[in-house]
C-alpha atoms as a PDB file:
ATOM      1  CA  UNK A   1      20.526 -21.649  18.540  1.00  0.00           C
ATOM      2  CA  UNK A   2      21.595 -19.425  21.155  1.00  0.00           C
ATOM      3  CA  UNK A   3      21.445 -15.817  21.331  1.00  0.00           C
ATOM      4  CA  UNK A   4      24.404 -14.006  22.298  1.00  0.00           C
ATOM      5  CA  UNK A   5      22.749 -11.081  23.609  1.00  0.00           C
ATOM      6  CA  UNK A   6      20.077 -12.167  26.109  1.00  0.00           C
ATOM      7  CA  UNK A   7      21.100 -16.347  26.180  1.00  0.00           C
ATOM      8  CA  UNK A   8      17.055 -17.731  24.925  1.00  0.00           C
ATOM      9  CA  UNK A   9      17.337 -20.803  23.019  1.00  0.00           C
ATOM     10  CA  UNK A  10      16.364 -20.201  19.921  1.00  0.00           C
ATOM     11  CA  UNK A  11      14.948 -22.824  16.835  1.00  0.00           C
ATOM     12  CA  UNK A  12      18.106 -23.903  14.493  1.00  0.00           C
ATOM     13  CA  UNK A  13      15.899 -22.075  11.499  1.00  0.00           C
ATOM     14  CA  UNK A  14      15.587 -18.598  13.347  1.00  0.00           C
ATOM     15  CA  UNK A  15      16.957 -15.812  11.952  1.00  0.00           C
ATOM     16  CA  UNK A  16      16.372 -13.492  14.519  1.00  0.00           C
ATOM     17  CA  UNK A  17      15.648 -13.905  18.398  1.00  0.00           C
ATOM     18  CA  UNK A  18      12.405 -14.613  19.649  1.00  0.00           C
ATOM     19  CA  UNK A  19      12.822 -12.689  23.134  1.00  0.00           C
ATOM     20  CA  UNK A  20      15.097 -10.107  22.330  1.00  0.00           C
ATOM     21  CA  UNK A  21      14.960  -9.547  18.524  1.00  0.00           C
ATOM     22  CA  UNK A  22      18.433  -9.689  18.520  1.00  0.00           C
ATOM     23  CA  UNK A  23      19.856 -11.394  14.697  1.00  0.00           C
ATOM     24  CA  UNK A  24      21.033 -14.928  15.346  1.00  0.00           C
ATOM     25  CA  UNK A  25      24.624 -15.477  13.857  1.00  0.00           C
ATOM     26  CA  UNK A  26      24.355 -18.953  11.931  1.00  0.00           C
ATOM     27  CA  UNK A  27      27.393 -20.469  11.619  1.00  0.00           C
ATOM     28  CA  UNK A  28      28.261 -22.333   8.033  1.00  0.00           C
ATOM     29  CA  UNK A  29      30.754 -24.705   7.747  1.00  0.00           C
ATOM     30  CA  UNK A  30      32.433 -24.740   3.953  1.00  0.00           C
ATOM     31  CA  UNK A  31      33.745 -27.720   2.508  1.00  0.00           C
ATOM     32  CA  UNK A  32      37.065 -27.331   2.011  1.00  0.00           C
ATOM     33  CA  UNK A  33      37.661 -25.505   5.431  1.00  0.00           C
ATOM     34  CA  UNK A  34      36.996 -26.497   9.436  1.00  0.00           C
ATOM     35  CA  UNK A  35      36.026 -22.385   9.814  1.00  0.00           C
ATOM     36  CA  UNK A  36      33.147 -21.295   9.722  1.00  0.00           C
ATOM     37  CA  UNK A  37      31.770 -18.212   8.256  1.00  0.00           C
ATOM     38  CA  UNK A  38      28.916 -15.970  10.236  1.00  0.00           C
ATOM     39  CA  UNK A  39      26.134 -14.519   8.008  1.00  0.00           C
ATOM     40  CA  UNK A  40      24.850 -11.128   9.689  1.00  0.00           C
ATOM     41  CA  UNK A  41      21.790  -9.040   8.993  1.00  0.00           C
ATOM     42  CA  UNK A  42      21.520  -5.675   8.650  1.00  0.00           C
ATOM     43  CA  UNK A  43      18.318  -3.676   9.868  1.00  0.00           C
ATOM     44  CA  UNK A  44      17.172  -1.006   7.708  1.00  0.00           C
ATOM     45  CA  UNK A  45      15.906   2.527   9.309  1.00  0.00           C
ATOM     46  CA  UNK A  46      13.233   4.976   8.882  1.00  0.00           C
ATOM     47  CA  UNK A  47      15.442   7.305   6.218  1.00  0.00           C
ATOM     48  CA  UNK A  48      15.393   3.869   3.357  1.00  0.00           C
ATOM     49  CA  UNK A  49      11.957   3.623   4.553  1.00  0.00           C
ATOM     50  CA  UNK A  50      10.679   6.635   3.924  1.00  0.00           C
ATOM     51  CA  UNK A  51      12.163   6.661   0.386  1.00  0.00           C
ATOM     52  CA  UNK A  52      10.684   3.277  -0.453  1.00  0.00           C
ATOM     53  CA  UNK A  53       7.350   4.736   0.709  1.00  0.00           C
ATOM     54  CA  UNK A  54       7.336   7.712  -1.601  1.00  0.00           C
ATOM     55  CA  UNK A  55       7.844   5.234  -4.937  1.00  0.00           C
ATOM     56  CA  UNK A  56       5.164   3.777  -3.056  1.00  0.00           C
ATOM     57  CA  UNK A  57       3.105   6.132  -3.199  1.00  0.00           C
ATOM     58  CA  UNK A  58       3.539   7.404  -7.081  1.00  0.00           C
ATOM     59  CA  UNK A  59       2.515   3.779  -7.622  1.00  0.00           C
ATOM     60  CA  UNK A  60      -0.306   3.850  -5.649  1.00  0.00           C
ATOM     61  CA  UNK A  61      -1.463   7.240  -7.146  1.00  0.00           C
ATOM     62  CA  UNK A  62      -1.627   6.212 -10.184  1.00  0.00           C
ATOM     63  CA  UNK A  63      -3.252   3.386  -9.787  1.00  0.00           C
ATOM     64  CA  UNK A  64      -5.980   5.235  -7.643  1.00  0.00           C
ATOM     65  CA  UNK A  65      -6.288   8.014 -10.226  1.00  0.00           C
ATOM     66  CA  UNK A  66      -6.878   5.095 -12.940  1.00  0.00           C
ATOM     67  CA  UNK A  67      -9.692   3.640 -10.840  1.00  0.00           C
ATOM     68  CA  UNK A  68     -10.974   6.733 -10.134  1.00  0.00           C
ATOM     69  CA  UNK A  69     -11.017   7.669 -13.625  1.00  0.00           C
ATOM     70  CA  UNK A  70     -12.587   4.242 -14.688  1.00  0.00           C
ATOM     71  CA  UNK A  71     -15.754   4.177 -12.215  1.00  0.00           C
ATOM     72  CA  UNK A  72     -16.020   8.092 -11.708  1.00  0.00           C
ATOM     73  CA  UNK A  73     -15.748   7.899  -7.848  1.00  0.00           C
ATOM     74  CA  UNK A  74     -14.090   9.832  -5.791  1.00  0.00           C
ATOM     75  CA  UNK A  75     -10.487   9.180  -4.708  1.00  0.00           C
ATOM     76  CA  UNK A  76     -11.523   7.804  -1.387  1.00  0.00           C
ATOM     77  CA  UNK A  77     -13.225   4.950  -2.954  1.00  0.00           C
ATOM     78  CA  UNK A  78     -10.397   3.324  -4.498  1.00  0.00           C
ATOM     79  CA  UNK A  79      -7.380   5.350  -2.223  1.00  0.00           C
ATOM     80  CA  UNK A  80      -7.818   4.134   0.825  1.00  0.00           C
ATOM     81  CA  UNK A  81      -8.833   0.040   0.485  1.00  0.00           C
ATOM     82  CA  UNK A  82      -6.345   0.589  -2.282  1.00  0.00           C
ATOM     83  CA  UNK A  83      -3.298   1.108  -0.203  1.00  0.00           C
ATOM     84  CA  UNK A  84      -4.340  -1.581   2.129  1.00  0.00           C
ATOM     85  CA  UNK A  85      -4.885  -4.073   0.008  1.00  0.00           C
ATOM     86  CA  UNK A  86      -1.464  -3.192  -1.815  1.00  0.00           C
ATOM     87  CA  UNK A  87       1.008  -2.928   1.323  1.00  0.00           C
ATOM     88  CA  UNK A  88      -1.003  -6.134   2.332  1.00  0.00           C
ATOM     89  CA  UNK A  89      -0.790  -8.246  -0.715  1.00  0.00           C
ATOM     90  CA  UNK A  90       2.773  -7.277  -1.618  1.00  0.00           C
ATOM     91  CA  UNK A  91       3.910  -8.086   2.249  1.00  0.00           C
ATOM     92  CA  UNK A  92       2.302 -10.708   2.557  1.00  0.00           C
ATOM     93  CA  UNK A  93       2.654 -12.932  -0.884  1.00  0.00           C
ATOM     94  CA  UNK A  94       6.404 -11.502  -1.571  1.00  0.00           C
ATOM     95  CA  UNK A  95       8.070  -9.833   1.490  1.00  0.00           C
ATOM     96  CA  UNK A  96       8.586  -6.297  -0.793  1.00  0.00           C
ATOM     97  CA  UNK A  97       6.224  -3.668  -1.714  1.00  0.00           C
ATOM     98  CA  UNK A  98       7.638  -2.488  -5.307  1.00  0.00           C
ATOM     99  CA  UNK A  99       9.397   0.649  -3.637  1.00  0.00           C
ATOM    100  CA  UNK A 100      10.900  -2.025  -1.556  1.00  0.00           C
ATOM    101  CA  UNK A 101      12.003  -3.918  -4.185  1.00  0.00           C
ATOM    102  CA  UNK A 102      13.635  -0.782  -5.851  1.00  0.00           C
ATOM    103  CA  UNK A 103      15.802  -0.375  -2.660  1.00  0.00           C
ATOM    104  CA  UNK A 104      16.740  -4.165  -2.195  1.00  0.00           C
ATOM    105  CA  UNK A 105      14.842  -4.025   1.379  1.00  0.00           C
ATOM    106  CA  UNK A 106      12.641  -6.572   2.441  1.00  0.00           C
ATOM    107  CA  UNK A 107       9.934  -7.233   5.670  1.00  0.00           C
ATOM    108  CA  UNK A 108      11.121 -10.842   7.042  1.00  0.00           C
ATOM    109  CA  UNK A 109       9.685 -12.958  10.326  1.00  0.00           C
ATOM    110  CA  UNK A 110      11.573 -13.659  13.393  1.00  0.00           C
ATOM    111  CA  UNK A 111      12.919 -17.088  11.093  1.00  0.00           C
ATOM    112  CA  UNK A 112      14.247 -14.842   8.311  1.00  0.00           C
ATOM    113  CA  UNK A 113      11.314 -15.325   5.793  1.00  0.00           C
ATOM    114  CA  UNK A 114       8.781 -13.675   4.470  1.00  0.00           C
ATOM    115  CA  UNK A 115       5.422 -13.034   6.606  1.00  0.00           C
ATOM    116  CA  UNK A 116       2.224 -14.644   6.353  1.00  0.00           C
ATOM    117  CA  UNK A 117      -0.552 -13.075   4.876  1.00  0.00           C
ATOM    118  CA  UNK A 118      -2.182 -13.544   7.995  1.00  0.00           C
ATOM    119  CA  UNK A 119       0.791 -11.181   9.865  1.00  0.00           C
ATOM    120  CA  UNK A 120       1.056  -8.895   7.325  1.00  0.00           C
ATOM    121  CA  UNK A 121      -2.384  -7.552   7.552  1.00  0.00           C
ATOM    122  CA  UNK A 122      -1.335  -7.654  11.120  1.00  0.00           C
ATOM    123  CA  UNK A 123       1.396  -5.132  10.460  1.00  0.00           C
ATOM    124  CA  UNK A 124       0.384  -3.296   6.903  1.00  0.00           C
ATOM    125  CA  UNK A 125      -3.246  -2.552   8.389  1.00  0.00           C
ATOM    126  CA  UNK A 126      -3.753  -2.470  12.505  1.00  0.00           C
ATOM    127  CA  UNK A 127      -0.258  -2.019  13.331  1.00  0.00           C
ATOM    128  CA  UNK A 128       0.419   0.725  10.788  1.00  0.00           C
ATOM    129  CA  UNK A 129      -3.104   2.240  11.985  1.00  0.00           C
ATOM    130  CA  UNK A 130      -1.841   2.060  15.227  1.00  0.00           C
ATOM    131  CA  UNK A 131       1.658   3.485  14.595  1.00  0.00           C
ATOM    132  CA  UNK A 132      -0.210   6.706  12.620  1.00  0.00           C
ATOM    133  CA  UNK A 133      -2.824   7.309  14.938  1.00  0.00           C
ATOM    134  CA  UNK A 134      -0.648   8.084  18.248  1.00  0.00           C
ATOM    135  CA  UNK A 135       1.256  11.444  16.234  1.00  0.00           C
ATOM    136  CA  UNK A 136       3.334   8.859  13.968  1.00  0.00           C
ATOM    137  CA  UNK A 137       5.538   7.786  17.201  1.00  0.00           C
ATOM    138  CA  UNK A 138       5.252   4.619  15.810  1.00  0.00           C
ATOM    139  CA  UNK A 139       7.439   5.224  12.865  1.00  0.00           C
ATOM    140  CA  UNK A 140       9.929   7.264  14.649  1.00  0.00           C
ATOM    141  CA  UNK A 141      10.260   4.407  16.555  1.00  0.00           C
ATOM    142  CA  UNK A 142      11.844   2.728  13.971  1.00  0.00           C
ATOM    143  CA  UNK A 143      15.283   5.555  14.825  1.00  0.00           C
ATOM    144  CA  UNK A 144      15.273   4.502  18.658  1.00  0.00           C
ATOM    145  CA  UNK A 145      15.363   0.714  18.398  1.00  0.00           C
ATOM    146  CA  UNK A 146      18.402  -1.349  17.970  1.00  0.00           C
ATOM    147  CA  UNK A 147      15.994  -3.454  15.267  1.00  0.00           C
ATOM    148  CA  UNK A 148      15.128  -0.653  13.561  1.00  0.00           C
ATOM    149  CA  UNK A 149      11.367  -1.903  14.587  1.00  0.00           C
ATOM    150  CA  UNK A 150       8.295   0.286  14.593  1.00  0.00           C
ATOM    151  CA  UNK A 151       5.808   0.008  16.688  1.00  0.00           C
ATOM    152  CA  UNK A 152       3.839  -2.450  13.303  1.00  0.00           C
ATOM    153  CA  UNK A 153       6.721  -4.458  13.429  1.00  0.00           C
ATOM    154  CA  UNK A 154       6.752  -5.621  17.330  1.00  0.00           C
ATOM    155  CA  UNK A 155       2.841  -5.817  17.161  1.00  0.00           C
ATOM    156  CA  UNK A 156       3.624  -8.508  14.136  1.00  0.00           C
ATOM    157  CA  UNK A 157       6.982  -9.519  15.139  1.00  0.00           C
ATOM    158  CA  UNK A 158       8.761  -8.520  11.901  1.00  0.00           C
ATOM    159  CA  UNK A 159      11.969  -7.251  10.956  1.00  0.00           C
ATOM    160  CA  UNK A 160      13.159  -4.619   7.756  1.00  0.00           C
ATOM    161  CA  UNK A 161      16.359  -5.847   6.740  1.00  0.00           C
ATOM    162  CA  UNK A 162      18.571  -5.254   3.791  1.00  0.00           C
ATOM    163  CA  UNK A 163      18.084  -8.166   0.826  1.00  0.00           C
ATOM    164  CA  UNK A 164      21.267 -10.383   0.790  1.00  0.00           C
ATOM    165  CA  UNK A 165      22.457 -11.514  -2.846  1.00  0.00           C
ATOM    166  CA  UNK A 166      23.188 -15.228  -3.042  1.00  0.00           C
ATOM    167  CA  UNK A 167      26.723 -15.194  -4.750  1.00  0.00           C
ATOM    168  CA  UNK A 168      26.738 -17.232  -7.948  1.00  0.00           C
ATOM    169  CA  UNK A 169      29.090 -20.475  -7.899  1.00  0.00           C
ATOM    170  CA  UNK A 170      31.634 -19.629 -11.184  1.00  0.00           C
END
């Protein structure tokens, strides 16, 4: 598939471009018609970010303050692996963190599906250390690209995008 904003060629299964980043259009042809339908995706910014970080968080909290409370150590012990291992896991085996979930957004590939396990300790740990570290500019970022991509996403070439419903045949 072609992209219609810098011209790579692009596998049939992509959902977004490999050079560019650019969504790929996919054309559907329905049964009953010769036109075809396009299928766009929409990126999702820091603001819906933010808020699906905060739930985030509460969850995170009080699972730390459980753990905490259950082997009397203190909060570093089970805070910070903790939120690694959670933004990891739920990335990587689902797509969606739970706050994520809550706001129908999800973290996809450059073919439209979720990441690897493999990438999203890619993105969740290094590239998120690396987007704190340098005064958060990699999360405000995420206002200044056309992707909506911080600088976690291009180091693991992912995308946040809005989760499409499949309609229901009736």
């Amino acid at each position: 598939m072609e992209c219609k904003v810098c011209g790579q060629d692009n596998p049939p299964e992509a959902g977004f471009c490999g050079n560019c980043g650019a969504a790929l259009v996919a054309a559907v042809e329905p049964p009953s018609s010769a036109e075809a339908t396009a299928v766009a995706v929409e990126y999702v910014g820091g603001m819906i970010r933010l808020g699906a970080a905060i739930i985030d968080g509460v969850i995170i909290s009080l699972i730390s303050s459980v753990l905490q409370w259950l082997i009397h150590g203190p909060a570093i012990v089970s805070g910070i692996p903790l939120l690694c291992l959670y933004h990891w896991l739920f990335t990587g085996l689902r797509g969606q963190t739970p706050g994520k979930m809550a706001l129908g957004i999800k973290v996809v590939n450059a073919q439209g599906d979720r990441p690897s396990l493999g990438i999203a300790a890619l993105r969740e740990v290094l590239g998120k250390l690396i987007s704190t570290v340098v005064l958060c500019l990699g999360f405000l970022w995420i206002e200044t690209n056309k992707q909506k991509q911080g600088w976690h996403d291009r180091i693991a070439g992912t995308y946040v995008v809005k989760v499409v419903k499949a309609k229901s045949k009736e």
